[in-house]
C-alpha atoms as a PDB file:
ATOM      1  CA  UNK A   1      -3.467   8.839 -17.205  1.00  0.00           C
ATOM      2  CA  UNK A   2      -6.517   9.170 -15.686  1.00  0.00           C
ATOM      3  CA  UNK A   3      -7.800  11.726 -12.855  1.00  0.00           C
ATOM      4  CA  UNK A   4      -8.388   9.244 -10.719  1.00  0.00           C
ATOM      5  CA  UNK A   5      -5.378   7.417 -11.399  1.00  0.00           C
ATOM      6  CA  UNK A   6      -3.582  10.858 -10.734  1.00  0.00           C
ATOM      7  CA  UNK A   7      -5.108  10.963  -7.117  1.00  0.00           C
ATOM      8  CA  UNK A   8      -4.422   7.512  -6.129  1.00  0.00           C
ATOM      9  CA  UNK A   9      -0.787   8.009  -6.982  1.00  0.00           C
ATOM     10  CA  UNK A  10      -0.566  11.313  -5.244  1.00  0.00           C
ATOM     11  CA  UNK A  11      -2.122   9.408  -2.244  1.00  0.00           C
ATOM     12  CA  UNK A  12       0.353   6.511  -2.145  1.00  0.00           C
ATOM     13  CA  UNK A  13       2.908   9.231  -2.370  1.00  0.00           C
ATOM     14  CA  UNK A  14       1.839  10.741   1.030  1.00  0.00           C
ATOM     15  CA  UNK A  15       1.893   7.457   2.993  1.00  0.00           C
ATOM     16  CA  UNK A  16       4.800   8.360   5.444  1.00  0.00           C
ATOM     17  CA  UNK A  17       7.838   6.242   6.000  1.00  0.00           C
ATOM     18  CA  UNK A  18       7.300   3.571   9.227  1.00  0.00           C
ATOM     19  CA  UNK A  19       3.103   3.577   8.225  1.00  0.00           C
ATOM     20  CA  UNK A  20       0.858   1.585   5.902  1.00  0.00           C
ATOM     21  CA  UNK A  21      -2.360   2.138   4.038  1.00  0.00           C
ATOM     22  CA  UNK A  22      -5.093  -0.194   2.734  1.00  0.00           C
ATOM     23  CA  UNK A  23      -5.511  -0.718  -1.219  1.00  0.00           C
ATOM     24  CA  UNK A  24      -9.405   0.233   0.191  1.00  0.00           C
ATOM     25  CA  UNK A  25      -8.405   3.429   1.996  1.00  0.00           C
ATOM     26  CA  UNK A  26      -5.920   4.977  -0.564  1.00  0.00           C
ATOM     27  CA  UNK A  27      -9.093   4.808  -3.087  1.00  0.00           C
ATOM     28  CA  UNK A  28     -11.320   6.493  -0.232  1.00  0.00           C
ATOM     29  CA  UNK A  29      -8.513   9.313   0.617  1.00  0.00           C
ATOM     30  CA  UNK A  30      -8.124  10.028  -3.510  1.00  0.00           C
ATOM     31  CA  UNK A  31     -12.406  10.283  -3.762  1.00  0.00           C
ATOM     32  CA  UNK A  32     -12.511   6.707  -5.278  1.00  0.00           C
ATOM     33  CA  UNK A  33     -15.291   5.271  -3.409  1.00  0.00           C
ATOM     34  CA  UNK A  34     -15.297   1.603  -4.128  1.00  0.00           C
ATOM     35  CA  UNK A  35     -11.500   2.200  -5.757  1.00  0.00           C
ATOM     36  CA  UNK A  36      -9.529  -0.116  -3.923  1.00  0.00           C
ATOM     37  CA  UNK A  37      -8.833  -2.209  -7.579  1.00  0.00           C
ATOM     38  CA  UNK A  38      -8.125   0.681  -9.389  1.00  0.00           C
ATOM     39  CA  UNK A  39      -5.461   1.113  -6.621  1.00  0.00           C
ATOM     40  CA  UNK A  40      -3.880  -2.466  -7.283  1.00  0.00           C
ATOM     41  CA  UNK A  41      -4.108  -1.967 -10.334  1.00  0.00           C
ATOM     42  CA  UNK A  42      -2.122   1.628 -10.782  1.00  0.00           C
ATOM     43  CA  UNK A  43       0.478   0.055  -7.891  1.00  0.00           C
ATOM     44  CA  UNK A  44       0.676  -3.091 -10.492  1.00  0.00           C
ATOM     45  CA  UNK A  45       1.473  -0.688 -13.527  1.00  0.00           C
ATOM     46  CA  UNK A  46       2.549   2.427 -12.527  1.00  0.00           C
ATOM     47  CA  UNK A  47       5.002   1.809  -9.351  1.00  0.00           C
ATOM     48  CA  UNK A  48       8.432   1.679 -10.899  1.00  0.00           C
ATOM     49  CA  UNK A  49       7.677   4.493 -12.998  1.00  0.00           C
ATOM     50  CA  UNK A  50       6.143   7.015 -10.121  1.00  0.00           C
ATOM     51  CA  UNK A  51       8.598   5.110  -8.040  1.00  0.00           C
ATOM     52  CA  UNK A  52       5.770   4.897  -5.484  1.00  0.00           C
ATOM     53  CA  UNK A  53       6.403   2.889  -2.021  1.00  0.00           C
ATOM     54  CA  UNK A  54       3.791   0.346  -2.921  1.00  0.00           C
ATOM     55  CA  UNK A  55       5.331  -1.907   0.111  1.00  0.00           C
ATOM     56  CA  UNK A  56       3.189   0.815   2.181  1.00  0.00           C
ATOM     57  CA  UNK A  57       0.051  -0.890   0.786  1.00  0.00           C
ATOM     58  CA  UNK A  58      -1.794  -3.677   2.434  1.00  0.00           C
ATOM     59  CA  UNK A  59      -5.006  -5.327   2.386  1.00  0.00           C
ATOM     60  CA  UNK A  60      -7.252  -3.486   4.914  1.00  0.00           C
ATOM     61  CA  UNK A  61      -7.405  -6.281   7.444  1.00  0.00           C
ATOM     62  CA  UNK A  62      -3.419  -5.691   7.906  1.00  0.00           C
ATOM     63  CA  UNK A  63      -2.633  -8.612   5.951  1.00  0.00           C
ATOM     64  CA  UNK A  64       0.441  -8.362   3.169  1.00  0.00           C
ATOM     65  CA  UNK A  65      -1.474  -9.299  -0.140  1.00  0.00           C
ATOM     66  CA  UNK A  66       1.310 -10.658  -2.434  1.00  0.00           C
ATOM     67  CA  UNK A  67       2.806 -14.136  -2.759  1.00  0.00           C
ATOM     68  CA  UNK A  68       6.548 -15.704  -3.240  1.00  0.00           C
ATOM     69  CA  UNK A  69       9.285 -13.574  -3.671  1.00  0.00           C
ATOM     70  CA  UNK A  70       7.065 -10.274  -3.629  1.00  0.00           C
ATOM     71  CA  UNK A  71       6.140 -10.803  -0.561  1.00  0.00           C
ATOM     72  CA  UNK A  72       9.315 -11.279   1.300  1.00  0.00           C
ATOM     73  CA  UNK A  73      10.614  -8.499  -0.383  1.00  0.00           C
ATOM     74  CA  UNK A  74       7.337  -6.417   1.017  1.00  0.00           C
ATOM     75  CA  UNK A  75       7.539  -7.865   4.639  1.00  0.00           C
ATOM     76  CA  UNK A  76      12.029  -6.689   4.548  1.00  0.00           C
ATOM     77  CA  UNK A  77      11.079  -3.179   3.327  1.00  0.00           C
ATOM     78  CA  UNK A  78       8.284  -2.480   5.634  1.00  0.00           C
ATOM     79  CA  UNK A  79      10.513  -3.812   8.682  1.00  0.00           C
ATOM     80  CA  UNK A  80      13.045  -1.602   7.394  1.00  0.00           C
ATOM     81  CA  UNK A  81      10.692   1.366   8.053  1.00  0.00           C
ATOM     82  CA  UNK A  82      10.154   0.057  11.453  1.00  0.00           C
ATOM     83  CA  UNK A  83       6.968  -1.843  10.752  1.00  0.00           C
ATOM     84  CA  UNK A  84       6.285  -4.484  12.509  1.00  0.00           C
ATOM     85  CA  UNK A  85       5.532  -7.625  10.576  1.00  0.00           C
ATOM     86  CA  UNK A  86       3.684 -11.013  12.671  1.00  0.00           C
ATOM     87  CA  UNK A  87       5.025 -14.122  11.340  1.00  0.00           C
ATOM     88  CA  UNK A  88       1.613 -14.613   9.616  1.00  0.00           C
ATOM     89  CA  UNK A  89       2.363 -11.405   7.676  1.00  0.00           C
ATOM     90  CA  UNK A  90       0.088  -9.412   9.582  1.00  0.00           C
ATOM     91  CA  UNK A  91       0.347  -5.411  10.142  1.00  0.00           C
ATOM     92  CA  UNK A  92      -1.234  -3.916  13.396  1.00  0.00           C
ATOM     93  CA  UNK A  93      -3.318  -1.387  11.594  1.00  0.00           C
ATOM     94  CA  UNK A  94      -4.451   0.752  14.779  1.00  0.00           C
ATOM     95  CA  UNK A  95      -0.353   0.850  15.565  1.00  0.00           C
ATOM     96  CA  UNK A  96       0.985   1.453  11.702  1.00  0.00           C
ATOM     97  CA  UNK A  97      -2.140   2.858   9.396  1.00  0.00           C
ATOM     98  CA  UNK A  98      -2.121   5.677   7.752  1.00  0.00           C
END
């Protein structure tokens, strides 16, 4: 593992229940300016295994970024947590970000 992958996991791991973070701002929070693929990318590989709450991470317009099935589950597990979700999958950043 890498040092930056290190940091963007320990970042995703501090998003608090009920909130959300961009892919964008988790890279800028771990030092990783311009990181906000290397963030999809370690939630793509490494979630299950870190068992990080990658449902915490959205696009940073509020927006969920996953399709199908992924996405349903992502919109059910943030409203769990109290977030609310618009019908267009949309996240009020200024009310839920991180």
């Amino acid at each position: 593992m890498t040092e930056n992958t290190r940091k963007i996991i320990e970042q995703i791991l501090m998003v608090p229940k009920g909130k959300v973070c961009s892919y964008r701002d988790v890279a800028l929070k771990a030092g990783i300016p311009n990181g906000a693929r290397q963030t999809v990318r370690t939630l793509h590989s490494m979630s299950e295994k870190f068992n990080l709450p990658w449902y915490r991470i959205i696009r940073c317009d509020g927006t969920i970024g996953l399709e199908g099935e992924g996405r349903t589950l992502q919109i059910k597990l943030l409203k769990k947590e109290g977030v609310k979700v618009s019908k267009e999958g949309k996240v009020d950043m200024e009310e839920f970000g991180w």
